[in-house]
PDB file of N, CA and C in Angstrom:
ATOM      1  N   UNK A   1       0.879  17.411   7.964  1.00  0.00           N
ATOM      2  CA  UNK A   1       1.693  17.927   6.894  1.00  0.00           C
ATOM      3  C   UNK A   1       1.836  16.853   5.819  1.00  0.00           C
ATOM      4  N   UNK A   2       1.566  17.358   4.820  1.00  0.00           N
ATOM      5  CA  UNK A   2       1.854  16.269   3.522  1.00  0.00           C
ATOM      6  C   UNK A   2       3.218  17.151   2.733  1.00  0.00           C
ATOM      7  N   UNK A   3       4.075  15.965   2.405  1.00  0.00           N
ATOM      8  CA  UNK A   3       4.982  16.564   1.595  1.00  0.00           C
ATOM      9  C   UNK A   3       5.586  15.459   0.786  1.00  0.00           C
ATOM     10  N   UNK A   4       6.569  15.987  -0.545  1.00  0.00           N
ATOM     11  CA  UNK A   4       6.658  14.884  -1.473  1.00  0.00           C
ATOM     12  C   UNK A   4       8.327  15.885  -1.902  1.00  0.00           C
ATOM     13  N   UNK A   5       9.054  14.362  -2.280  1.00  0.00           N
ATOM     14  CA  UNK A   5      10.466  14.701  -2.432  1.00  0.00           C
ATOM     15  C   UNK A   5      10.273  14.421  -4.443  1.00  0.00           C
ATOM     16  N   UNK A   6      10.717  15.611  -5.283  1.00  0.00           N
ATOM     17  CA  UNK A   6      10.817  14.957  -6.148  1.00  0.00           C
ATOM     18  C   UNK A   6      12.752  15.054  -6.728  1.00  0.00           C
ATOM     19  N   UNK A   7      12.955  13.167  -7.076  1.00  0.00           N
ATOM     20  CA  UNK A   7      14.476  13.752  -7.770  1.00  0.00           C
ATOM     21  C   UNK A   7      14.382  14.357  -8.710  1.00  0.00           C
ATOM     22  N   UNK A   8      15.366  14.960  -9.775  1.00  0.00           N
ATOM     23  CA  UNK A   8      16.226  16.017 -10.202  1.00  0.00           C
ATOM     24  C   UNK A   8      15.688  14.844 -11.879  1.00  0.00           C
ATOM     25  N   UNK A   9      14.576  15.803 -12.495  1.00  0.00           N
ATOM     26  CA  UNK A   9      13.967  15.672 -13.633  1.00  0.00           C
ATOM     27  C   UNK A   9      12.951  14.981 -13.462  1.00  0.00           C
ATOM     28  N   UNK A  10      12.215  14.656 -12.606  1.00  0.00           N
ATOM     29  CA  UNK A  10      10.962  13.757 -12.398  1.00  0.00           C
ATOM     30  C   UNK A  10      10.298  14.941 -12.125  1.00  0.00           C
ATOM     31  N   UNK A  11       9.060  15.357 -13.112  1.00  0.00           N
ATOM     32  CA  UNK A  11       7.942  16.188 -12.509  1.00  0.00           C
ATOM     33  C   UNK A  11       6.444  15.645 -12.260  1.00  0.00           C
ATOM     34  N   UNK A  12       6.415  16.160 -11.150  1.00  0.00           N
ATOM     35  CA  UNK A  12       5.121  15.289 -10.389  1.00  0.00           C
ATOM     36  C   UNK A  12       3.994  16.055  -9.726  1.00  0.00           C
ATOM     37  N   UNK A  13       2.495  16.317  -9.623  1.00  0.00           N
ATOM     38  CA  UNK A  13       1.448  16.898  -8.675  1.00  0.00           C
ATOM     39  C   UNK A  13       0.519  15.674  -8.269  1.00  0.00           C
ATOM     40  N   UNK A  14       0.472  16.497  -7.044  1.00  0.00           N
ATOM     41  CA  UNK A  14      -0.265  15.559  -5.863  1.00  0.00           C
ATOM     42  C   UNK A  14      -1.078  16.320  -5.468  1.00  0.00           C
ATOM     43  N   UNK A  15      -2.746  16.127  -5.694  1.00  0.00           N
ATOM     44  CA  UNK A  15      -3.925  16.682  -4.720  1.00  0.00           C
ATOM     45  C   UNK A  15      -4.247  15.583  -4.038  1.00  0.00           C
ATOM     46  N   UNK A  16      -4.080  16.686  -2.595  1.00  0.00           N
ATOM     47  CA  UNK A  16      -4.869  15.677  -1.375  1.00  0.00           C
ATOM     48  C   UNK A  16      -6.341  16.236  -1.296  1.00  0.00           C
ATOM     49  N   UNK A  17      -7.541  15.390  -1.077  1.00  0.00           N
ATOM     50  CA  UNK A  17      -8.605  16.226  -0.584  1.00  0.00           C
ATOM     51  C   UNK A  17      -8.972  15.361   0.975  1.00  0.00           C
ATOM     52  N   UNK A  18      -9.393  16.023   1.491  1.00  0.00           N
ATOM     53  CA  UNK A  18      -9.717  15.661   3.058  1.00  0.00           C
ATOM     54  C   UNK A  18     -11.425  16.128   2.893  1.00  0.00           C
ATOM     55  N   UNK A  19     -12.196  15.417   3.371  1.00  0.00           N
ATOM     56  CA  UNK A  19     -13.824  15.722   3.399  1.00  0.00           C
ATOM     57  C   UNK A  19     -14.425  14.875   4.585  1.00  0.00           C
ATOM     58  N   UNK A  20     -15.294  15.636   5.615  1.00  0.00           N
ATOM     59  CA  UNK A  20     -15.657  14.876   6.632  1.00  0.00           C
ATOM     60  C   UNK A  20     -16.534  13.878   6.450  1.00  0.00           C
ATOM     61  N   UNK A  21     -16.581  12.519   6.751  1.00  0.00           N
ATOM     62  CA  UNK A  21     -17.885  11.358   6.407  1.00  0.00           C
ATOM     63  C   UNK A  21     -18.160  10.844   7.695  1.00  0.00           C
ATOM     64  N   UNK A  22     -18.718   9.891   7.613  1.00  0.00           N
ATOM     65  CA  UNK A  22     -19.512   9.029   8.465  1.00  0.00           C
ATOM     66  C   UNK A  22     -18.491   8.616   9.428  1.00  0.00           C
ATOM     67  N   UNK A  23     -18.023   8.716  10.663  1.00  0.00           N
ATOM     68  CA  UNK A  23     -17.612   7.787  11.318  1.00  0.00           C
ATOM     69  C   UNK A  23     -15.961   8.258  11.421  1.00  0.00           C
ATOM     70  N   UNK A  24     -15.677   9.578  10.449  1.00  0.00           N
ATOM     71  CA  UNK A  24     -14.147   9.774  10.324  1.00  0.00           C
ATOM     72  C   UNK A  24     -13.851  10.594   9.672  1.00  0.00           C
ATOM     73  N   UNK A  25     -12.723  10.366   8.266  1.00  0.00           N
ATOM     74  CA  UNK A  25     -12.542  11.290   7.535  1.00  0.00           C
ATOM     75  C   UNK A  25     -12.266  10.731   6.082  1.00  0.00           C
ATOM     76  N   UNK A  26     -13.043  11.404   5.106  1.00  0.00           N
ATOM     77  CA  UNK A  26     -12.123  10.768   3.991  1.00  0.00           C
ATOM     78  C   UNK A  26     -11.107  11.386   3.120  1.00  0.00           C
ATOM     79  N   UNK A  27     -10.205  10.090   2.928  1.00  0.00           N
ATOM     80  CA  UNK A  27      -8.728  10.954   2.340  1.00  0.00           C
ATOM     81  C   UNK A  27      -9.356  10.640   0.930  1.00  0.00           C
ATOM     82  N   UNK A  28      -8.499  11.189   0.010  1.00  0.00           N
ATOM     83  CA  UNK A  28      -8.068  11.415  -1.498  1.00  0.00           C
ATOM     84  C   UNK A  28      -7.436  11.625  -2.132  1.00  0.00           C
ATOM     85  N   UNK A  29      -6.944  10.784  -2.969  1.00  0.00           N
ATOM     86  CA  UNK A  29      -5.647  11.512  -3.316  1.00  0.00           C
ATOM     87  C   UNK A  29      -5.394  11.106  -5.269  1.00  0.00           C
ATOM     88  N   UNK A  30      -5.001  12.169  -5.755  1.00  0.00           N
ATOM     89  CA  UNK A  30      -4.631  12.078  -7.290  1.00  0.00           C
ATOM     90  C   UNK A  30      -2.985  12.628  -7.529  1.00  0.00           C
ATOM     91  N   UNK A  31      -2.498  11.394  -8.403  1.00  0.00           N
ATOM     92  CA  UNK A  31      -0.841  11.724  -8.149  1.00  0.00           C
ATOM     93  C   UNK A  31      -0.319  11.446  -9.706  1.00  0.00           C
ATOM     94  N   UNK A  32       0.214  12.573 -10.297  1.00  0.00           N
ATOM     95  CA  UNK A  32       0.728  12.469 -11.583  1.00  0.00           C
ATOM     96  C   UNK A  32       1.988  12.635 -11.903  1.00  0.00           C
ATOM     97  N   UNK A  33       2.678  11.940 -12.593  1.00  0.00           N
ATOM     98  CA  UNK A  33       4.013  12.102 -12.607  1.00  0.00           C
ATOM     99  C   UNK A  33       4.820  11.678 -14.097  1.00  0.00           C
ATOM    100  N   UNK A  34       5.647  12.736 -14.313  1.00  0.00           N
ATOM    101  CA  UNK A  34       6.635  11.998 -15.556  1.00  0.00           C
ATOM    102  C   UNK A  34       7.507  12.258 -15.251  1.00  0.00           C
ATOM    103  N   UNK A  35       8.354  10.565 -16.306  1.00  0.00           N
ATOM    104  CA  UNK A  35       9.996  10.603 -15.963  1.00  0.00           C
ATOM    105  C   UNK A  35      10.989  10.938 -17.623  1.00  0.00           C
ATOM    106  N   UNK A  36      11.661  11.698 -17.128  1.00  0.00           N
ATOM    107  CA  UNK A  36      12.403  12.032 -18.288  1.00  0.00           C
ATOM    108  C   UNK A  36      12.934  10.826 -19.090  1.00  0.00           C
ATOM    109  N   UNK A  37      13.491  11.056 -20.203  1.00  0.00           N
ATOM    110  CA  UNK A  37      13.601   9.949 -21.054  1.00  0.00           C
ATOM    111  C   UNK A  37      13.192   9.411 -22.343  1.00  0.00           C
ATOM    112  N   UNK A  38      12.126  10.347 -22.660  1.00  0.00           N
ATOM    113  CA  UNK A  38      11.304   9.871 -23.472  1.00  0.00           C
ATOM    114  C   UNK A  38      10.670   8.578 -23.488  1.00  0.00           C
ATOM    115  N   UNK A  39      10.929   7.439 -24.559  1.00  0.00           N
ATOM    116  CA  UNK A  39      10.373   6.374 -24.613  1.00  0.00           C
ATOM    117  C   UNK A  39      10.823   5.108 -23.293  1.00  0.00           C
ATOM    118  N   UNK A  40      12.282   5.325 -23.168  1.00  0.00           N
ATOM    119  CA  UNK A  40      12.543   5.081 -21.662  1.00  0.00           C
ATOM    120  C   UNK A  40      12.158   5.158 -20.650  1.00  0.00           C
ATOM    121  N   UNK A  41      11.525   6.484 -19.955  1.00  0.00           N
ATOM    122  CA  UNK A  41      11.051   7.365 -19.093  1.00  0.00           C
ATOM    123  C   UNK A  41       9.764   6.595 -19.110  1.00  0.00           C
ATOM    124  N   UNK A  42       8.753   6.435 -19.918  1.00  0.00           N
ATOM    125  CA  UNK A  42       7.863   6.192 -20.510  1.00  0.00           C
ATOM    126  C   UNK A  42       8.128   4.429 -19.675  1.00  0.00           C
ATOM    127  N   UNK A  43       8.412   3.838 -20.262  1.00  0.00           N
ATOM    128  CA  UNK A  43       9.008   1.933 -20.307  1.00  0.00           C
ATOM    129  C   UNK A  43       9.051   2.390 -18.781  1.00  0.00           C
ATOM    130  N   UNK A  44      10.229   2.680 -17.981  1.00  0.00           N
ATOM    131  CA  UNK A  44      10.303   2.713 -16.398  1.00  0.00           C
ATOM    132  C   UNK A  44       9.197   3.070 -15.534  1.00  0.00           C
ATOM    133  N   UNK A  45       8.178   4.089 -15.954  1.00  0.00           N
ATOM    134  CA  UNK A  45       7.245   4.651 -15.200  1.00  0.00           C
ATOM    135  C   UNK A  45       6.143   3.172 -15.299  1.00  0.00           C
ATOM    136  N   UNK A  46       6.222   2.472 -16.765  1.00  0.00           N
ATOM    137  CA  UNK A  46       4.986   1.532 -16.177  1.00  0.00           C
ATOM    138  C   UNK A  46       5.490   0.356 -15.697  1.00  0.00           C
ATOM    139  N   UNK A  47       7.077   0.405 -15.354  1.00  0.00           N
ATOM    140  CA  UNK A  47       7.554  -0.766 -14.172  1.00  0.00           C
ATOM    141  C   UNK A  47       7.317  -0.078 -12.928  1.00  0.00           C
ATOM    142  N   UNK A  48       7.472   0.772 -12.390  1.00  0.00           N
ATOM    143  CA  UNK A  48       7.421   1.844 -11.153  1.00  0.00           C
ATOM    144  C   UNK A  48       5.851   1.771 -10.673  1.00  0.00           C
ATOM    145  N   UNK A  49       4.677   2.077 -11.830  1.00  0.00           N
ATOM    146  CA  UNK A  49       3.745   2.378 -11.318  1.00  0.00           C
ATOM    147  C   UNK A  49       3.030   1.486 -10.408  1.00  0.00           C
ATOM    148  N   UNK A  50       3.293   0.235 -10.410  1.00  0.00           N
ATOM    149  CA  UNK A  50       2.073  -0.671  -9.322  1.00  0.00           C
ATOM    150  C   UNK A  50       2.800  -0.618  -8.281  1.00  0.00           C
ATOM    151  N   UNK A  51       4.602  -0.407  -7.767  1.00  0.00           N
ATOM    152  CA  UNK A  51       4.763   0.446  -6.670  1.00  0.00           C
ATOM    153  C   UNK A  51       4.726   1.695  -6.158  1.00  0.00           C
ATOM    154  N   UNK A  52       4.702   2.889  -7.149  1.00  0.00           N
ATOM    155  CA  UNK A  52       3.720   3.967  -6.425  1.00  0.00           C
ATOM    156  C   UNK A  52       3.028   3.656  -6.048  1.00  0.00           C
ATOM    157  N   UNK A  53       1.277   3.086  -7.111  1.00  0.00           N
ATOM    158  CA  UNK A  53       0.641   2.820  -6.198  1.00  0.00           C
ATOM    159  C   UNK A  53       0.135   2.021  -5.347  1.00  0.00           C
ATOM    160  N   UNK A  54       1.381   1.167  -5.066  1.00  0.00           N
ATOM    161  CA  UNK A  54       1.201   0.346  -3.087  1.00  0.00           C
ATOM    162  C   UNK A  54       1.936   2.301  -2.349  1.00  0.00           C
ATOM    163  N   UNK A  55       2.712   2.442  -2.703  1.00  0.00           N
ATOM    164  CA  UNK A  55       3.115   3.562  -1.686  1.00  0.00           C
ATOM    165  C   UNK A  55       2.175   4.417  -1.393  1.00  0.00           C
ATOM    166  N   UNK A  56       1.588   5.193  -2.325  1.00  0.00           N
ATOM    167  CA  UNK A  56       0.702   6.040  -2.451  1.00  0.00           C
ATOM    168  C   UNK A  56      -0.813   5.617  -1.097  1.00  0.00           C
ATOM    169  N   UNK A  57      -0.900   4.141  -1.711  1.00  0.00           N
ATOM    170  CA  UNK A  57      -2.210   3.668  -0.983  1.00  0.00           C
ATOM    171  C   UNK A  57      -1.802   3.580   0.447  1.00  0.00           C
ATOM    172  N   UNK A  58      -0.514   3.244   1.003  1.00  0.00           N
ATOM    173  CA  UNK A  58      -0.121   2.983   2.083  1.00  0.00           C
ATOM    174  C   UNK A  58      -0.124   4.624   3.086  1.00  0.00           C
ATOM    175  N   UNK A  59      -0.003   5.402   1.979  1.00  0.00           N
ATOM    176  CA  UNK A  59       0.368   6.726   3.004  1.00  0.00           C
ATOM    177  C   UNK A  59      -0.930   7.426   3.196  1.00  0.00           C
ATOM    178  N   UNK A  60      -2.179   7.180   2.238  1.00  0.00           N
ATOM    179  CA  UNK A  60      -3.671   7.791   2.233  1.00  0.00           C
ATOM    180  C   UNK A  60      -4.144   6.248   3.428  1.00  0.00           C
ATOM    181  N   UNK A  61      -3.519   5.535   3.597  1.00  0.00           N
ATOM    182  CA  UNK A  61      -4.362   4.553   4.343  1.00  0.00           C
ATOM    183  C   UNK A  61      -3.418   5.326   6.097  1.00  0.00           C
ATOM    184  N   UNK A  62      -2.502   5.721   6.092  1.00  0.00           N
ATOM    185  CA  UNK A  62      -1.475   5.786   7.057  1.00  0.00           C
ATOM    186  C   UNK A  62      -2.422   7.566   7.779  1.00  0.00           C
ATOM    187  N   UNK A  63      -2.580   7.822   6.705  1.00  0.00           N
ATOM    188  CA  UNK A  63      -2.700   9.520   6.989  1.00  0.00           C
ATOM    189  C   UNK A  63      -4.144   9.263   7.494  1.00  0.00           C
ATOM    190  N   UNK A  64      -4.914   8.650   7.038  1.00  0.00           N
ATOM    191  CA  UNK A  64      -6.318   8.761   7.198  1.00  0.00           C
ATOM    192  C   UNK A  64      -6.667   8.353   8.700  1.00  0.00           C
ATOM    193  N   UNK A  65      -5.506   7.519   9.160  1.00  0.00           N
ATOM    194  CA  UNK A  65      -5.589   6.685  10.317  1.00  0.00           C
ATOM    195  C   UNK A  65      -5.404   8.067  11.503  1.00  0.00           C
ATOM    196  N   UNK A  66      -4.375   8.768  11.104  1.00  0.00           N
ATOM    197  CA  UNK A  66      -3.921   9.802  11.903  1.00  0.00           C
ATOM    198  C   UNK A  66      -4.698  10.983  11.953  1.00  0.00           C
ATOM    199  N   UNK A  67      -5.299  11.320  10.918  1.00  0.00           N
ATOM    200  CA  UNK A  67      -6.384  11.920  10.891  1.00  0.00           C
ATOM    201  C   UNK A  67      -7.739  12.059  11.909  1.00  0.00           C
ATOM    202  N   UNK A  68      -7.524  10.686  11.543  1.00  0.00           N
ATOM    203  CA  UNK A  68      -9.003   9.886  12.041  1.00  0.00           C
ATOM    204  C   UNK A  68      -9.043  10.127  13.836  1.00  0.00           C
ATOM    205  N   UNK A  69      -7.600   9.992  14.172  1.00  0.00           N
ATOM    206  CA  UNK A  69      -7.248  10.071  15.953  1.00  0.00           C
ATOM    207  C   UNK A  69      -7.885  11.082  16.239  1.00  0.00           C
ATOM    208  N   UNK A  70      -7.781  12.874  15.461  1.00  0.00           N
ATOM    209  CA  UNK A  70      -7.599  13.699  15.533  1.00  0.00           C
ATOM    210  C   UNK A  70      -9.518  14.541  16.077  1.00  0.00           C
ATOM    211  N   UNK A  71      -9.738  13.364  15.361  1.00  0.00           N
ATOM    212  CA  UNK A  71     -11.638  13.873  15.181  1.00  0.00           C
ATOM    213  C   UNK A  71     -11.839  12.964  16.199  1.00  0.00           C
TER     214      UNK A  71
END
């Protein structure tokens, strides 16, 4: 199960793709998001973004692992 919490004015889409490869599985993932605020919103999202993506990478590295048990 993949699922994503968004707070109250943050709008966000997340495609996962899953495709079978060599040896396992490969994950994928594309994640878009804006924060209200305008030019603010804007300023915070590119302090935020190099921790999305450690989070992001951590949960396609986490999922892939669990995946991977599965095959």
């Amino acid at each position: 199960m993949v699922g994503e919490v968004q707070p109250k004015g943050v709008t966000a889409a997340t495609i996962w793709r899953f495709a079978d490869a060599e040896g396992g599985t490969e994950v994928d993932v594309e994640f878009e998001y804006r924060l209200p605020g305008g030019l603010a919103g804007r300023a915070l999202g590119t302090l935020l973004e190099p921790f999305i993506g450690q989070a992001i990478r951590h949960t396609e590295s986490k999922l892939a692992e669990q995946v991977g048990r599965l095959g």
